[in-house]
Protein backbone atom coordinates (compact mmCIF):
# COMPACT_ATOMS: atom_id res chain seq x y z
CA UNK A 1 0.00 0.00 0.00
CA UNK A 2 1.38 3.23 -0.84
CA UNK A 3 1.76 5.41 2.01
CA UNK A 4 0.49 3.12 4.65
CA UNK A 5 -3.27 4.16 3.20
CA UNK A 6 -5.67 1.78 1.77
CA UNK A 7 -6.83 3.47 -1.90
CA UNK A 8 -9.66 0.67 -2.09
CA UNK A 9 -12.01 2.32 -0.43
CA UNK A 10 -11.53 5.76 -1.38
CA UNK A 11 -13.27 7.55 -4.20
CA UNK A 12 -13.63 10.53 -6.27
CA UNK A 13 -16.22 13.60 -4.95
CA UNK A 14 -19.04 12.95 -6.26
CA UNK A 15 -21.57 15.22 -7.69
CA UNK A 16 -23.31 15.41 -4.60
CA UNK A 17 -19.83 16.53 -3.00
CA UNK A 18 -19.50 18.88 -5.82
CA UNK A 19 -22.69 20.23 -5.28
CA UNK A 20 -21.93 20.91 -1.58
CA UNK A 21 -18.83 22.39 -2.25
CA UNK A 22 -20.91 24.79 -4.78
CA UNK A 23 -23.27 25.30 -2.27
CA UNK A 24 -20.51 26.63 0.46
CA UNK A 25 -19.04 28.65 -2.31
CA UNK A 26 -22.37 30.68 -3.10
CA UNK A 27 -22.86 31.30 0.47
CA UNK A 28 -19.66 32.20 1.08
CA UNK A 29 -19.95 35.29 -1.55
CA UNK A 30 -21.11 38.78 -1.11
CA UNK A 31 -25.01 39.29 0.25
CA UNK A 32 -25.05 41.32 -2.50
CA UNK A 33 -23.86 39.78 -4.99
CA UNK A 34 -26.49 36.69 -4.38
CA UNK A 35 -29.42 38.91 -4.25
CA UNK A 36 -28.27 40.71 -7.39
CA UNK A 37 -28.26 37.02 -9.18
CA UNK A 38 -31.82 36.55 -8.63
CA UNK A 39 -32.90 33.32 -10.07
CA UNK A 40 -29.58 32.16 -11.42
CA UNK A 41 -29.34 28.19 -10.59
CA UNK A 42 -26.45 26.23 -9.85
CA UNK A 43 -26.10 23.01 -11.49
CA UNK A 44 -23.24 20.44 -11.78
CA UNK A 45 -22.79 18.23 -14.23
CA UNK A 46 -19.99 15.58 -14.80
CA UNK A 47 -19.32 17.05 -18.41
CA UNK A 48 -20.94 19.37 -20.71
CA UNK A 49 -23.22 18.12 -23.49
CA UNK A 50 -21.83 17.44 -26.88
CA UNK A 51 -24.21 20.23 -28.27
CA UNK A 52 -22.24 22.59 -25.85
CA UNK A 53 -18.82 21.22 -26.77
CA UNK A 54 -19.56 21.54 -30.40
CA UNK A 55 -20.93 25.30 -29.89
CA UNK A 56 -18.15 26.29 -28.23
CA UNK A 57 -15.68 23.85 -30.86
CA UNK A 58 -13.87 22.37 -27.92
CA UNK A 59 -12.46 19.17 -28.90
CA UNK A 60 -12.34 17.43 -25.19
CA UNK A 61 -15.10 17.61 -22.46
CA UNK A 62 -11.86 18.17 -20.47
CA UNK A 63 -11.24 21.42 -21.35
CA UNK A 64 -14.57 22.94 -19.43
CA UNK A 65 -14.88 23.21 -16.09
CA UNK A 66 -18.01 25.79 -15.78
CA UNK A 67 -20.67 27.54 -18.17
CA UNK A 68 -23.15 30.72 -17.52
CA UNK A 69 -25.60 29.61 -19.56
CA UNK A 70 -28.43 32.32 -20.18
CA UNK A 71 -28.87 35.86 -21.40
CA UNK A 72 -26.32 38.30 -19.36
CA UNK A 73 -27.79 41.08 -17.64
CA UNK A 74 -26.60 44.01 -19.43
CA UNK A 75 -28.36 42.20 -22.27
CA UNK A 76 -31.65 41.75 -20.93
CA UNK A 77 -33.92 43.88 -21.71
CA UNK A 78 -37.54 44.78 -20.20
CA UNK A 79 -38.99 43.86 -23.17
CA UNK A 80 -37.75 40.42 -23.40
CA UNK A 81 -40.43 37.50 -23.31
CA UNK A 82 -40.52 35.08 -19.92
CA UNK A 83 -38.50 32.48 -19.91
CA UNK A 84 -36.80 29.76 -16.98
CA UNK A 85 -33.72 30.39 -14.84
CA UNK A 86 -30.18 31.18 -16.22
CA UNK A 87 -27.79 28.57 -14.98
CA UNK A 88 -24.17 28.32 -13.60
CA UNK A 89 -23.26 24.53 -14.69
CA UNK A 90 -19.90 23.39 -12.79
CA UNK A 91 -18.36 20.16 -14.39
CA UNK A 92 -17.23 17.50 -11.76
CA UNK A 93 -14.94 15.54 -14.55
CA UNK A 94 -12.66 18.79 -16.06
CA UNK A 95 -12.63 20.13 -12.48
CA UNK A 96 -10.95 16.97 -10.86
CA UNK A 97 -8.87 16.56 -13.16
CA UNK A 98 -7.64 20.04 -12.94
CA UNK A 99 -7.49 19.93 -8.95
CA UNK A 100 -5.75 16.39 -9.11
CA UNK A 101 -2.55 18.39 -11.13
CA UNK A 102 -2.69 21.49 -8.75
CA UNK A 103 -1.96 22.71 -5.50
CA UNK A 104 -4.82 24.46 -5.20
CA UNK A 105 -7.65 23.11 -3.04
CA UNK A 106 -11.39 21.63 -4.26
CA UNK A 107 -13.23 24.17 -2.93
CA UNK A 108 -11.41 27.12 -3.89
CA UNK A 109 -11.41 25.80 -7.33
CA UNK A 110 -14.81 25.49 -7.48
CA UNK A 111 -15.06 28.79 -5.96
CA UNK A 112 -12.79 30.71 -8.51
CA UNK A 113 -14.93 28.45 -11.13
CA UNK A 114 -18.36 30.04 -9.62
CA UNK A 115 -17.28 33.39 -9.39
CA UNK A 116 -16.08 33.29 -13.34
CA UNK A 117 -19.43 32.12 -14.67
CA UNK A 118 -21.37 34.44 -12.12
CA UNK A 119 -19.20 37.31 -13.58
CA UNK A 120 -20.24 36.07 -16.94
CA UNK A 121 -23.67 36.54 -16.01
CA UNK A 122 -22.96 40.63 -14.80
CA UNK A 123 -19.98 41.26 -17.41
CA UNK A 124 -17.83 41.67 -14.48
CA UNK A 125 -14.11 42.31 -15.77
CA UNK A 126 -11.09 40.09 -14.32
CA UNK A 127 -10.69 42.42 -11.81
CA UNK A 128 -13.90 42.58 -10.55
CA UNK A 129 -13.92 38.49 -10.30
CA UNK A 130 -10.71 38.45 -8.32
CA UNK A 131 -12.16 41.23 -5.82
CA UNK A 132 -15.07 38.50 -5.07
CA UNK A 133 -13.05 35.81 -5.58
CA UNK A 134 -10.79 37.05 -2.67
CA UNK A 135 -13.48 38.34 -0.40
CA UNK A 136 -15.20 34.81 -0.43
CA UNK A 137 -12.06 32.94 0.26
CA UNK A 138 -11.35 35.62 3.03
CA UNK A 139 -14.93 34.32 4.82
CA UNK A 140 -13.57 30.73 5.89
CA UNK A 141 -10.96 28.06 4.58
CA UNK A 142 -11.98 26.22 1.47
């Protein structure tokens, strides 16, 4: 056994895991910031469809690890017709693959991951991201 540790029983985060981690992530950002999103819903996913991949001519599922899928707000306009929820989707496969070849931990990757495709959904700049990024690691350990 490498390490002294038995690998049998041990497994990969599930999506459930994922979706916990997600969940600590989103309440770990600015009050603000969450009421400002409104109905924006957080879904992950182990991969993104092929219809996605092919939109967005990636050749590897691996190479996505979160979409803001929806109409941004500084494009929505009052006029628009009804329609559902925009979504956040986080992908559990591209994102542990990522954290297994970095130093960084799971939750702050899903974090910085979150915060992206939130900005996405605000057309917050880089800057902006890193600002919320920061204050939400600042509220507790991921």
């Amino acid at each position: 056994m490498a390490g002294g540790k038995d690998w049998r029983q041990k497994r990969a985060p599930s999506l459930a895991d994922l979706e916990d981690l997600a969940e600590t992530a989103w309440q770990r950002l600015p009050r603000r910031l969450r009421d400002m999103c409104g109905n924006v819903v957080i879904r992950v996913e182990d991969f993104a469809t092929e219809e996605v991949l092919q939109e967005l001519k990636l050749e590897s599922p691996f190479d996505l690890m979160g979409l803001y899928q929806g109409v941004s707000l500084e494009k929505k306009s009052v006029s628009d017709l009804p329609r559902g929820p925009d979504f956040v989707f986080l992908y559990r496969r591209p994102l542990l693959d990522y954290w297994a070849e970095g130093e960084e931990t799971l939750g702050r990757l899903v974090t910085h991951v979150l915060v992206h495709e939130i900005g996405h959904h605000f057309g917050l700049s880089d800057a902006d991201m890193a600002r919320i990024e920061s204050t939400a690691a600042d509220r507790t350990e991921a």
